[in-house]
PDB file of N, CA and C in Angstrom:
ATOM      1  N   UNK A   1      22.678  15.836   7.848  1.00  0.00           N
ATOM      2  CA  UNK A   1      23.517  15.934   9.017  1.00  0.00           C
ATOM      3  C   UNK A   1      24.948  16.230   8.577  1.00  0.00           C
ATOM      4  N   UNK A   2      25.651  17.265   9.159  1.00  0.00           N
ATOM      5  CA  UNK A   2      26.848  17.139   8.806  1.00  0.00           C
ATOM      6  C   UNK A   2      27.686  16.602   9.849  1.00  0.00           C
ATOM      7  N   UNK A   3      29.128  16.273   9.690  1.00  0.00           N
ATOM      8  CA  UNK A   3      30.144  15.771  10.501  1.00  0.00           C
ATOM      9  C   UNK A   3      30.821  16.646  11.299  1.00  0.00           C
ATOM     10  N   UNK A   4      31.001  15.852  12.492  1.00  0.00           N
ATOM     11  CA  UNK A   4      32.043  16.870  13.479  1.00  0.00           C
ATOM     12  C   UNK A   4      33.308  17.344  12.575  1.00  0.00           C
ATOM     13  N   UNK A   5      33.999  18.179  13.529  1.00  0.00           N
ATOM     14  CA  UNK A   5      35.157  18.476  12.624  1.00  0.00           C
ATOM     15  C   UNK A   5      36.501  17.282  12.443  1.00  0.00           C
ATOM     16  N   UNK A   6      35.639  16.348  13.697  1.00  0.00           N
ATOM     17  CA  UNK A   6      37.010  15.537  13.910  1.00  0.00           C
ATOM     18  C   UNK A   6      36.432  14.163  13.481  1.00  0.00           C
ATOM     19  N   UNK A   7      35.712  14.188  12.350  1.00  0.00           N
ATOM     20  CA  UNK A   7      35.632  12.783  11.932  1.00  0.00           C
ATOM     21  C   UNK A   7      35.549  12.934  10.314  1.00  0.00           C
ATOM     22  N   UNK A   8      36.393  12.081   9.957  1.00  0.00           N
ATOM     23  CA  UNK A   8      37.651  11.529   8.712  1.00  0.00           C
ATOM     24  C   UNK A   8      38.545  12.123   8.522  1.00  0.00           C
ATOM     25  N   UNK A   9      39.729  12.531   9.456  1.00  0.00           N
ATOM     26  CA  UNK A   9      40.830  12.725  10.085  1.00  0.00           C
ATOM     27  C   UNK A   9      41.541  11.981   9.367  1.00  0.00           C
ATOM     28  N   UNK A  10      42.248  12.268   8.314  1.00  0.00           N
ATOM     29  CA  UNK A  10      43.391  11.639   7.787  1.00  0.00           C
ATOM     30  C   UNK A  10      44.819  11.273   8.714  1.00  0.00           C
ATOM     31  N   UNK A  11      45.049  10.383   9.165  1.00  0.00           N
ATOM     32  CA  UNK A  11      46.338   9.801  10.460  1.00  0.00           C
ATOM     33  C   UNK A  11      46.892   9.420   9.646  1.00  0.00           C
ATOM     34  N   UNK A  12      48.226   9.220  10.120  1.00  0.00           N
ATOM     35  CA  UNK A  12      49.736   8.848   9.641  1.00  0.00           C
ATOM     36  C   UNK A  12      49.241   7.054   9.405  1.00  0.00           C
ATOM     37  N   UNK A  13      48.616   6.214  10.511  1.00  0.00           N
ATOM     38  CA  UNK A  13      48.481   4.749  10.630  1.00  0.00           C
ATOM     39  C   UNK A  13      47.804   4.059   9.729  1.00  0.00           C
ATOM     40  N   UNK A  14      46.815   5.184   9.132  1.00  0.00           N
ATOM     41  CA  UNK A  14      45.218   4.833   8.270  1.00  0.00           C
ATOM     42  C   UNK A  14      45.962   3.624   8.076  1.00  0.00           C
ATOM     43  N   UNK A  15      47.314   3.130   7.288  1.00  0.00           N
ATOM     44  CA  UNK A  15      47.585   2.339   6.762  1.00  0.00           C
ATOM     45  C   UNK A  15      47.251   0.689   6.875  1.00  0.00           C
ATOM     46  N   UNK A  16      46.928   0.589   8.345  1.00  0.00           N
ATOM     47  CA  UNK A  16      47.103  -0.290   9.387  1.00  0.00           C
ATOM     48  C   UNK A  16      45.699  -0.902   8.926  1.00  0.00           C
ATOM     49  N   UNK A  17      44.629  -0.273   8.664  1.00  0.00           N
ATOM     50  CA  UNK A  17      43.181  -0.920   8.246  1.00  0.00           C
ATOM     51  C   UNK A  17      42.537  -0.537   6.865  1.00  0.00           C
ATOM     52  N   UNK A  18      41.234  -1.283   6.425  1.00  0.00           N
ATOM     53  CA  UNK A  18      41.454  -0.989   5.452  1.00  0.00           C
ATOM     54  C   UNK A  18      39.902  -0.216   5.135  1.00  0.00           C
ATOM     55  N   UNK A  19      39.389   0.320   6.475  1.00  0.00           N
ATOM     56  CA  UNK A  19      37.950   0.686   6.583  1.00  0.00           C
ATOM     57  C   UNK A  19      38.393   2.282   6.447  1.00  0.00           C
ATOM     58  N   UNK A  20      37.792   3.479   5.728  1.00  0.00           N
ATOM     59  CA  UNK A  20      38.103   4.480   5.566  1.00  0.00           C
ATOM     60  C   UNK A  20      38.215   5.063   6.847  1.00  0.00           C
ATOM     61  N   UNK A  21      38.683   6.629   6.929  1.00  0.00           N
ATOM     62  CA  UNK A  21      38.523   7.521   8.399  1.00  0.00           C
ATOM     63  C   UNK A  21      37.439   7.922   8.746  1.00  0.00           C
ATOM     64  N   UNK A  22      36.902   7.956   7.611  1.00  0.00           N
ATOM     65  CA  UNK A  22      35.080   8.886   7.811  1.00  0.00           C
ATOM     66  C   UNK A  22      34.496   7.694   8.600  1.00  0.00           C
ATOM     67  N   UNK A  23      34.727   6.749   8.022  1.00  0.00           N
ATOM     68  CA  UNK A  23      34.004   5.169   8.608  1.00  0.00           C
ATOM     69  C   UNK A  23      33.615   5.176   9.978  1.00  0.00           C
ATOM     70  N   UNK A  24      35.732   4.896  10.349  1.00  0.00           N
ATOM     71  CA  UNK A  24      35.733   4.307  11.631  1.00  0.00           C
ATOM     72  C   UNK A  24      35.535   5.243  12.488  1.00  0.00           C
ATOM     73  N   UNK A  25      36.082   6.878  12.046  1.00  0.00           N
ATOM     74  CA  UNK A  25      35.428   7.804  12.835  1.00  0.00           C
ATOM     75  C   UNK A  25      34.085   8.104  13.371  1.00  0.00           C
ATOM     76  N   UNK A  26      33.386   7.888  12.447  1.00  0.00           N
ATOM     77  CA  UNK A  26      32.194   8.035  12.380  1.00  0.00           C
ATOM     78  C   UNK A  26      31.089   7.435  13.615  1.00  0.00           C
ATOM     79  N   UNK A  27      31.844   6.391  12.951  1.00  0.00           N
ATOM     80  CA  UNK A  27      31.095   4.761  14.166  1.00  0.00           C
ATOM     81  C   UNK A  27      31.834   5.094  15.527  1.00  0.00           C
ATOM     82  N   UNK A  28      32.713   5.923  15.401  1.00  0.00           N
ATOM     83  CA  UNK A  28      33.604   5.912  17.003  1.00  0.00           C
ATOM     84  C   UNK A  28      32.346   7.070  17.578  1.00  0.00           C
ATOM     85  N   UNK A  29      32.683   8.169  16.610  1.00  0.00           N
ATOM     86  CA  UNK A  29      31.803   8.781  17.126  1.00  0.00           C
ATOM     87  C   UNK A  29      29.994   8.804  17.829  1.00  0.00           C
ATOM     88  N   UNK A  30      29.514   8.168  16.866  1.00  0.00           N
ATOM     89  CA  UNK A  30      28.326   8.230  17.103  1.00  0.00           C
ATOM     90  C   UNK A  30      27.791   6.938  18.062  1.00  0.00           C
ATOM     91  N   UNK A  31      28.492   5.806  18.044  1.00  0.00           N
ATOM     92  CA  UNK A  31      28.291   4.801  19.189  1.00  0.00           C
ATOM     93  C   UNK A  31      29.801   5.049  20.280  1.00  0.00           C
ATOM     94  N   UNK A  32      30.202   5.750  20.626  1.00  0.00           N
ATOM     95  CA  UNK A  32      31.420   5.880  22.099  1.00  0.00           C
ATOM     96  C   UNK A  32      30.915   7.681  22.433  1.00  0.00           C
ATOM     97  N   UNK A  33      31.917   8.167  21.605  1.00  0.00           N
ATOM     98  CA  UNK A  33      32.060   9.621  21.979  1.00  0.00           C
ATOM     99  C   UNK A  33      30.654  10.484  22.391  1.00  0.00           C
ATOM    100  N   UNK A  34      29.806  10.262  21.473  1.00  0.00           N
ATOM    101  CA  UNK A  34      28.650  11.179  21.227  1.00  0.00           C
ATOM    102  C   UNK A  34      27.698  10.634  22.702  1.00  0.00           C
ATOM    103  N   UNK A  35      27.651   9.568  23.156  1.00  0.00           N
ATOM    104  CA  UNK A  35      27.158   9.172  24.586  1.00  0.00           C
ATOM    105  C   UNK A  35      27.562   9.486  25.586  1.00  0.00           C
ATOM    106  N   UNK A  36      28.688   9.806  25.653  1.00  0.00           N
ATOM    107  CA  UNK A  36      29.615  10.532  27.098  1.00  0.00           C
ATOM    108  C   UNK A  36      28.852  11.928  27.276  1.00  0.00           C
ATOM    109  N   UNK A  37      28.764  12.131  28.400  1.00  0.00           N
ATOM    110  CA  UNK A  37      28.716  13.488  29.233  1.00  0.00           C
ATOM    111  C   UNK A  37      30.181  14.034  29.534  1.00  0.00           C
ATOM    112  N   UNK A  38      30.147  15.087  29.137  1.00  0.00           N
ATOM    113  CA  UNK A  38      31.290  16.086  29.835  1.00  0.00           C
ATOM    114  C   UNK A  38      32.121  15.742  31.044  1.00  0.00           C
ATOM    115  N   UNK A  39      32.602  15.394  31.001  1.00  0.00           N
ATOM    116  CA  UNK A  39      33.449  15.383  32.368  1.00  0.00           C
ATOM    117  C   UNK A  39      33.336  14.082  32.532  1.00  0.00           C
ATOM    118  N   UNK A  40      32.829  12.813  31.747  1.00  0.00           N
ATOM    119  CA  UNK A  40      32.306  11.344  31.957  1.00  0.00           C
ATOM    120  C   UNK A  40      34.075  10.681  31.827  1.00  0.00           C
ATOM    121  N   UNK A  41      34.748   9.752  32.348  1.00  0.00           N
ATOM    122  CA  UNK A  41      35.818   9.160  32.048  1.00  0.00           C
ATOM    123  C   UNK A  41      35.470   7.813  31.352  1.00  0.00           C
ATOM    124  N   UNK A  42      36.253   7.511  30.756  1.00  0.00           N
ATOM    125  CA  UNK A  42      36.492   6.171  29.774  1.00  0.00           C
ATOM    126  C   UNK A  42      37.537   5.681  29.669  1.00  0.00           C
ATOM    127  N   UNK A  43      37.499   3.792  29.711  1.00  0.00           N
ATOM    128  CA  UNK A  43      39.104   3.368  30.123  1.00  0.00           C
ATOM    129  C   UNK A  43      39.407   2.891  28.593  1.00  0.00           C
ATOM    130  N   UNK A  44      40.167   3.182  28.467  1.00  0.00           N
ATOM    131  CA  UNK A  44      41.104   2.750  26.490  1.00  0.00           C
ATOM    132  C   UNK A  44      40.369   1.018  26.140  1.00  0.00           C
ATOM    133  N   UNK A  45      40.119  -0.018  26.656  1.00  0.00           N
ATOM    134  CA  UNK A  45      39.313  -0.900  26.606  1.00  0.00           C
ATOM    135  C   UNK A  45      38.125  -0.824  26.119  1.00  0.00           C
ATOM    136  N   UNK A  46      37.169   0.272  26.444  1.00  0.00           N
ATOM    137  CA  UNK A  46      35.974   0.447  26.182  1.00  0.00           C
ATOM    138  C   UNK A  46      35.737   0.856  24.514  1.00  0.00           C
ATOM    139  N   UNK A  47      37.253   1.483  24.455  1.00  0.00           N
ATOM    140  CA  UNK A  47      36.958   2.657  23.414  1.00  0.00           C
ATOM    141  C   UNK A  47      37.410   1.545  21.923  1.00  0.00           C
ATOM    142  N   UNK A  48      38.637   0.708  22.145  1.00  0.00           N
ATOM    143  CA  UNK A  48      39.269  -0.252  21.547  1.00  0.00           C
ATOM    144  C   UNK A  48      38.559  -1.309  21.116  1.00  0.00           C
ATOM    145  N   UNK A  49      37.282  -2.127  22.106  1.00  0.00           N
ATOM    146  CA  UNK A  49      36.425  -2.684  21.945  1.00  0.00           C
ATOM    147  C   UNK A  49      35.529  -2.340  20.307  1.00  0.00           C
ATOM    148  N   UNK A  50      34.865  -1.167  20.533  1.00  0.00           N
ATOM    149  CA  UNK A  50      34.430  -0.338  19.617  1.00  0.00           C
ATOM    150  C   UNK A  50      34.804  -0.121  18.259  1.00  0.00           C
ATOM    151  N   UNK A  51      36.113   0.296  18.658  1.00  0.00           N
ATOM    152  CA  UNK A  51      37.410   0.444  17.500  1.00  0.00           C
ATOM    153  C   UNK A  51      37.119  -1.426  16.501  1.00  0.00           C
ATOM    154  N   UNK A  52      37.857  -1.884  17.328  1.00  0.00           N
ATOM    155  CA  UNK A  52      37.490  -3.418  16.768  1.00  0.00           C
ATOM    156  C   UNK A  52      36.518  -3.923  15.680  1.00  0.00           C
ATOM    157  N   UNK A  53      35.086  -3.326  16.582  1.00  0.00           N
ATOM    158  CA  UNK A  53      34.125  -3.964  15.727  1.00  0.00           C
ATOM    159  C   UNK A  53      33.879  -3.136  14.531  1.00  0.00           C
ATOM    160  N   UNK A  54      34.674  -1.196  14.087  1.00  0.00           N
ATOM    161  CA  UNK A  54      34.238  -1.328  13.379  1.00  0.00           C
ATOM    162  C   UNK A  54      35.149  -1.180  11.903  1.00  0.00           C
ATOM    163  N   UNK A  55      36.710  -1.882  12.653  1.00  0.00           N
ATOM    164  CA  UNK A  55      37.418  -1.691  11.318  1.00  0.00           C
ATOM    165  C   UNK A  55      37.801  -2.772  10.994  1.00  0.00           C
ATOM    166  N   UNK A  56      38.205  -3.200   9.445  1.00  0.00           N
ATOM    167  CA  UNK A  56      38.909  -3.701   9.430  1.00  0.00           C
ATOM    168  C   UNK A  56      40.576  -3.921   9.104  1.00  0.00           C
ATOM    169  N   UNK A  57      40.861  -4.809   9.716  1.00  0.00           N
ATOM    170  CA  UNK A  57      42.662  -4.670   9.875  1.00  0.00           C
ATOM    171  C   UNK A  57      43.264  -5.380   8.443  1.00  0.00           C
ATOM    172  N   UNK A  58      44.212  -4.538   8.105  1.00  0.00           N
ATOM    173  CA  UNK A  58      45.082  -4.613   6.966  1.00  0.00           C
ATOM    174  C   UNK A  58      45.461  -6.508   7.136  1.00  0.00           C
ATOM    175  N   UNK A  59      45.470  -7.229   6.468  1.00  0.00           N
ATOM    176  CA  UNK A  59      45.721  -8.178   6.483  1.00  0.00           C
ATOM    177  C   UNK A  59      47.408  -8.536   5.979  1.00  0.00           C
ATOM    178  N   UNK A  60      48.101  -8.360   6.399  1.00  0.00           N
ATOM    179  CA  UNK A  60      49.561  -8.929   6.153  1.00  0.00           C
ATOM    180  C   UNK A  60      50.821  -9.342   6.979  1.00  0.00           C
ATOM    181  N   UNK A  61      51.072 -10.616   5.908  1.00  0.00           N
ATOM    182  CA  UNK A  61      52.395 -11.595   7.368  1.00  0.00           C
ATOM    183  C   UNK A  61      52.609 -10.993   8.131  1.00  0.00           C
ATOM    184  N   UNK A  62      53.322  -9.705   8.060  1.00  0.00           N
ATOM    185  CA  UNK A  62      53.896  -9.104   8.932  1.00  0.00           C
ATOM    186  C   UNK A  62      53.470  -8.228  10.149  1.00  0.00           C
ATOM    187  N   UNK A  63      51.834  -8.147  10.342  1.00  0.00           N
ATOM    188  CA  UNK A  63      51.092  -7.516  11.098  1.00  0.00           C
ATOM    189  C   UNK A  63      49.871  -8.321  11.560  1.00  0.00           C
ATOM    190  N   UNK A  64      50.265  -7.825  13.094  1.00  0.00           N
ATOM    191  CA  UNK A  64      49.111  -8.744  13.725  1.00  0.00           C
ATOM    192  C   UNK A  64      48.047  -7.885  13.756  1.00  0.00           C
ATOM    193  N   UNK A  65      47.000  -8.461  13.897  1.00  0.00           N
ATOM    194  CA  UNK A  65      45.320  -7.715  14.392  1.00  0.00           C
ATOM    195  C   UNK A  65      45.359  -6.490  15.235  1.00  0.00           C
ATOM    196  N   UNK A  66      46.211  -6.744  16.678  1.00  0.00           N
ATOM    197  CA  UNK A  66      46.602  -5.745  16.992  1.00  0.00           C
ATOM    198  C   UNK A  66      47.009  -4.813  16.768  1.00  0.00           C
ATOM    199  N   UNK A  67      47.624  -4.724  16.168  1.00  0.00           N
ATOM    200  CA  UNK A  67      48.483  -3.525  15.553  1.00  0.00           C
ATOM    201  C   UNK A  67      48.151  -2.561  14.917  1.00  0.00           C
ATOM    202  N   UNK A  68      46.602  -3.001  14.435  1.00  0.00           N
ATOM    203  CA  UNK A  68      45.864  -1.983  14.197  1.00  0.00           C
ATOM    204  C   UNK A  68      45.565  -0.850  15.065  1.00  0.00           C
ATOM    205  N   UNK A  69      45.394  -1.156  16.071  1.00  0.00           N
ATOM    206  CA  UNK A  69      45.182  -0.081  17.541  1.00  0.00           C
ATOM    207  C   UNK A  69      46.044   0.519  17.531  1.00  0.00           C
ATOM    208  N   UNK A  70      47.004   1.188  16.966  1.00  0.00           N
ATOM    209  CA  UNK A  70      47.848   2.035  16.538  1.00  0.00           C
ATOM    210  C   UNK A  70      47.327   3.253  16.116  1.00  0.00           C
ATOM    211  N   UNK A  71      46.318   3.109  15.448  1.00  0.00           N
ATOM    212  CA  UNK A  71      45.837   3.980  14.509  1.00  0.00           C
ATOM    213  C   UNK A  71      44.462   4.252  15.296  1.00  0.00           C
ATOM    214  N   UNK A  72      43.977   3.785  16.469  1.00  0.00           N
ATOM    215  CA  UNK A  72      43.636   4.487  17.189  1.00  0.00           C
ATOM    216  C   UNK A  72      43.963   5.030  18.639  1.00  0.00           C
ATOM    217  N   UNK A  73      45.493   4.714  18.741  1.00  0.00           N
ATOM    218  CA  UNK A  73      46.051   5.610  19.859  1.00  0.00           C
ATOM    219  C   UNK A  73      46.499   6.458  19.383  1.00  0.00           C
ATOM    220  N   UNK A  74      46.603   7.092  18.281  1.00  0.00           N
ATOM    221  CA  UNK A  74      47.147   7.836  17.260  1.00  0.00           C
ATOM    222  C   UNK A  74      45.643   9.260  16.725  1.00  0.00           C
ATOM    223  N   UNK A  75      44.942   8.250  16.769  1.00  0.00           N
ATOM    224  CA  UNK A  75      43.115   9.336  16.545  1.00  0.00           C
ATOM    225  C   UNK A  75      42.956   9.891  18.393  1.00  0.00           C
ATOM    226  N   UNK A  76      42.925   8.772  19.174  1.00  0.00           N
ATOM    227  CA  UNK A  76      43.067   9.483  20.511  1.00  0.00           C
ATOM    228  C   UNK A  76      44.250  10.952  20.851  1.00  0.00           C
ATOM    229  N   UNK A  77      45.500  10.592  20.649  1.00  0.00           N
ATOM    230  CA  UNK A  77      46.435  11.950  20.866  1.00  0.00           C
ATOM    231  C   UNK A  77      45.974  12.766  20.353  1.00  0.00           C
ATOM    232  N   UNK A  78      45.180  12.668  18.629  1.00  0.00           N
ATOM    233  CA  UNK A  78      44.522  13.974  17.915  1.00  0.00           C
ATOM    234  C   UNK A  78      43.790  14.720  18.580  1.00  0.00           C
ATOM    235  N   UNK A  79      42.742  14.036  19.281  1.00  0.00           N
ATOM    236  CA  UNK A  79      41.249  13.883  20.541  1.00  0.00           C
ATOM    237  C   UNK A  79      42.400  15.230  21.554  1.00  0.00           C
ATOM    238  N   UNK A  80      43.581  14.951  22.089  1.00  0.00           N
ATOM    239  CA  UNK A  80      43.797  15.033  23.106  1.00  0.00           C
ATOM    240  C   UNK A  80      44.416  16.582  22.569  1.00  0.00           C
ATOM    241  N   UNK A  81      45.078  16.082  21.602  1.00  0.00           N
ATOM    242  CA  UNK A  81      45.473  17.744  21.330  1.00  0.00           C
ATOM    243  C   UNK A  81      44.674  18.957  20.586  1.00  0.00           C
ATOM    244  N   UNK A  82      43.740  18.263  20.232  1.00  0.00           N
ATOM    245  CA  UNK A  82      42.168  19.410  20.010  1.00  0.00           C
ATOM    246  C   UNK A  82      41.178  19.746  21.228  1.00  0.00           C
ATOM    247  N   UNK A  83      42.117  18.988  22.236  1.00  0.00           N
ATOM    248  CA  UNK A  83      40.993  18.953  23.724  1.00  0.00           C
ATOM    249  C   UNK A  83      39.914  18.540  23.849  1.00  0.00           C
ATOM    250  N   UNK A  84      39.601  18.092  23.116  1.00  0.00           N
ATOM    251  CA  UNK A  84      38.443  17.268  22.976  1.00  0.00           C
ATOM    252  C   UNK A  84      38.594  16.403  24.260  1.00  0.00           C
ATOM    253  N   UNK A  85      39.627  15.432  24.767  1.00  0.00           N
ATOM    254  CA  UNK A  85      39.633  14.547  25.540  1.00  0.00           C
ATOM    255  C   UNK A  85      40.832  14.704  26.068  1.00  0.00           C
ATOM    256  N   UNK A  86      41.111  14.386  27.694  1.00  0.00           N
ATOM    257  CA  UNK A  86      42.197  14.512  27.980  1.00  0.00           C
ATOM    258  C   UNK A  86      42.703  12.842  28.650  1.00  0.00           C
ATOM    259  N   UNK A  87      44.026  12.149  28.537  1.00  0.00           N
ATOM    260  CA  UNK A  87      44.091  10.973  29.426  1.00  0.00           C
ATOM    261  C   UNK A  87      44.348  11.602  31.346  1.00  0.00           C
ATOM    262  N   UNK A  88      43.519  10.642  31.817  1.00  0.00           N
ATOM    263  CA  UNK A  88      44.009  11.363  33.059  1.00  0.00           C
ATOM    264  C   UNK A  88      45.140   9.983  33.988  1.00  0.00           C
ATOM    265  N   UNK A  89      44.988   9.156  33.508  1.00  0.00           N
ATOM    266  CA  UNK A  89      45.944   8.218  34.363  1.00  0.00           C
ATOM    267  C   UNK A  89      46.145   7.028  32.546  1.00  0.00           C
ATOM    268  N   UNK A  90      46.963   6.040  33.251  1.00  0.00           N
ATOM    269  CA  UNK A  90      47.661   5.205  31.754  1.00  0.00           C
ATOM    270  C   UNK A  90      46.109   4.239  31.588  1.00  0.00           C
ATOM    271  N   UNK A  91      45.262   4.383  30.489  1.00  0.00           N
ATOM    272  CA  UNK A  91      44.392   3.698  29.469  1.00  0.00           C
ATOM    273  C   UNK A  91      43.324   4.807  30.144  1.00  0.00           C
ATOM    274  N   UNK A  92      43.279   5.337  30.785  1.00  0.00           N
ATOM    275  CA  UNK A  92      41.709   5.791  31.327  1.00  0.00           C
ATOM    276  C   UNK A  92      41.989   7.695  30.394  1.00  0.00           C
ATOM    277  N   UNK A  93      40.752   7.636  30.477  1.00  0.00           N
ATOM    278  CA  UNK A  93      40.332   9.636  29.917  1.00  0.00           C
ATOM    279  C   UNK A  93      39.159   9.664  30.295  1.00  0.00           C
ATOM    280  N   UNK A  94      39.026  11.401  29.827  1.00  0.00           N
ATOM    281  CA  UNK A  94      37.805  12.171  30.665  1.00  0.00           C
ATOM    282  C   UNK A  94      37.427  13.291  29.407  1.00  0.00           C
ATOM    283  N   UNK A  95      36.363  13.331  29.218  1.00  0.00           N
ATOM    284  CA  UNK A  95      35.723  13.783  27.510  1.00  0.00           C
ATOM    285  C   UNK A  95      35.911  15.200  28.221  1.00  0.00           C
ATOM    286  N   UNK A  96      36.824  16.010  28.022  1.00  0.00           N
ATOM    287  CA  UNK A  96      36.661  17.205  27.737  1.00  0.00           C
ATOM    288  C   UNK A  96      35.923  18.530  27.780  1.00  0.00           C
ATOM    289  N   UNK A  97      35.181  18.044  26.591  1.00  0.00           N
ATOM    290  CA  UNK A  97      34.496  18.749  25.463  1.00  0.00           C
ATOM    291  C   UNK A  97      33.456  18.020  24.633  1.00  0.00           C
ATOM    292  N   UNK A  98      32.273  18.587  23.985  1.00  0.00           N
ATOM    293  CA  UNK A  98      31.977  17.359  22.913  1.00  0.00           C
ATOM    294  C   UNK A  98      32.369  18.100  21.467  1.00  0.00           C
ATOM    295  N   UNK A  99      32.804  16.773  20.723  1.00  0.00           N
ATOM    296  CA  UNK A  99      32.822  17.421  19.474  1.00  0.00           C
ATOM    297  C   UNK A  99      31.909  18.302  18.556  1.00  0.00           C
ATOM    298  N   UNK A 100      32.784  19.884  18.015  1.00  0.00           N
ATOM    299  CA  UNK A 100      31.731  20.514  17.040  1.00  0.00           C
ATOM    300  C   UNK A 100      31.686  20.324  15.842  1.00  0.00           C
ATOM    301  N   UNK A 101      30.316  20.734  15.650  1.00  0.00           N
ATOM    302  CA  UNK A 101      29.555  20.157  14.599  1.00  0.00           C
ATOM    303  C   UNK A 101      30.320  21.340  13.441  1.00  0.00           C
ATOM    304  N   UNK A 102      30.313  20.632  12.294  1.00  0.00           N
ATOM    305  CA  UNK A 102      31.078  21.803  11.029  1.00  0.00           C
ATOM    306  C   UNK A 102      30.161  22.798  10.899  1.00  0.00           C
ATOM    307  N   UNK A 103      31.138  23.960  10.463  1.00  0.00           N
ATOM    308  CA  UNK A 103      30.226  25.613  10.353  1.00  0.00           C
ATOM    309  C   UNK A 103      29.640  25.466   8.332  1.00  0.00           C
ATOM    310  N   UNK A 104      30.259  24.354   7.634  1.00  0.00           N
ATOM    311  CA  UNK A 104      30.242  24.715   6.518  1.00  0.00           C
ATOM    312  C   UNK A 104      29.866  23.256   5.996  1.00  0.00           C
ATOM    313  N   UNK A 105      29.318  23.219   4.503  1.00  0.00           N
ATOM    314  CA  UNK A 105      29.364  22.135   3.987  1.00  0.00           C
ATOM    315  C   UNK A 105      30.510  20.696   3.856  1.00  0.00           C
ATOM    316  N   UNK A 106      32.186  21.164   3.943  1.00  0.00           N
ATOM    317  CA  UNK A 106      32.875  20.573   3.155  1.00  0.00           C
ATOM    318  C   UNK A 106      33.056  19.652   4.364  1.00  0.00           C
ATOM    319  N   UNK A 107      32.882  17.900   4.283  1.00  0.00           N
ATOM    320  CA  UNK A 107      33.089  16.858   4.387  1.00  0.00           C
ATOM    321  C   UNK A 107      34.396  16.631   4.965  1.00  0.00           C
ATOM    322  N   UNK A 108      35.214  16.623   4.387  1.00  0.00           N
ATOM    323  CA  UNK A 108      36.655  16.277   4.701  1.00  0.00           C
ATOM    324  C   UNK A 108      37.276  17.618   5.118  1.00  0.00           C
ATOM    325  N   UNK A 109      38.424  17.675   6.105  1.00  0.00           N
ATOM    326  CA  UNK A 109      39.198  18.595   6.187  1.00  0.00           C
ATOM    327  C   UNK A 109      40.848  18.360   5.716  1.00  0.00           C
TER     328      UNK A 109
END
């Protein structure tokens, strides 16, 4: 099987957890994204939930648990500016598009 184009997306936040992009992408993808129908909406809760169970958060004084969700409102804008997904009101979206599948072997982009 190969990977969409939009999963292990190197983000500015990665920093924030300590589960790779391919990972958490991955798991976003194949249990959230890949179940939606076209035109299906989803409220940022649903998607965050998800997010949660499958990363884990950088552990330090200075950062709460939360704060990890950074780094996926940050994979969402990516979503939004590949069209993949658009927000249509504040926490809610509407899938777009579904993600395509790579034309070529290479893993990472």
């Amino acid at each position: 099987m190969r990977l969409t184009l939009q999963v292990g997306v190197q983000l500015d936040k990665q920093f924030l957890v300590h589960t790779a992009p391919v990972e958490w992408q991955f798991s976003l993808w194949i249990h959230f994204f890949d179940r939606l129908e076209v035109g299906e909406h989803f409220a940022y809760r649903a998607i965050a939930e998800r997010f949660r169970a499958c990363v884990v958060p950088l552990k330090v004084l200075t950062f709460q648990d939360y704060e990890a969700e950074e780094l996926l409102k940050e994979y969402l804008l990516y979503l939004e500016e590949k069209e993949i997904l658009v927000e249509i009101s504040s926490c809610n979206y509407r899938l777009k598009r579904k993600m395509k599948w790579r034309q070529h072997s290479q893993i990472f982009s």
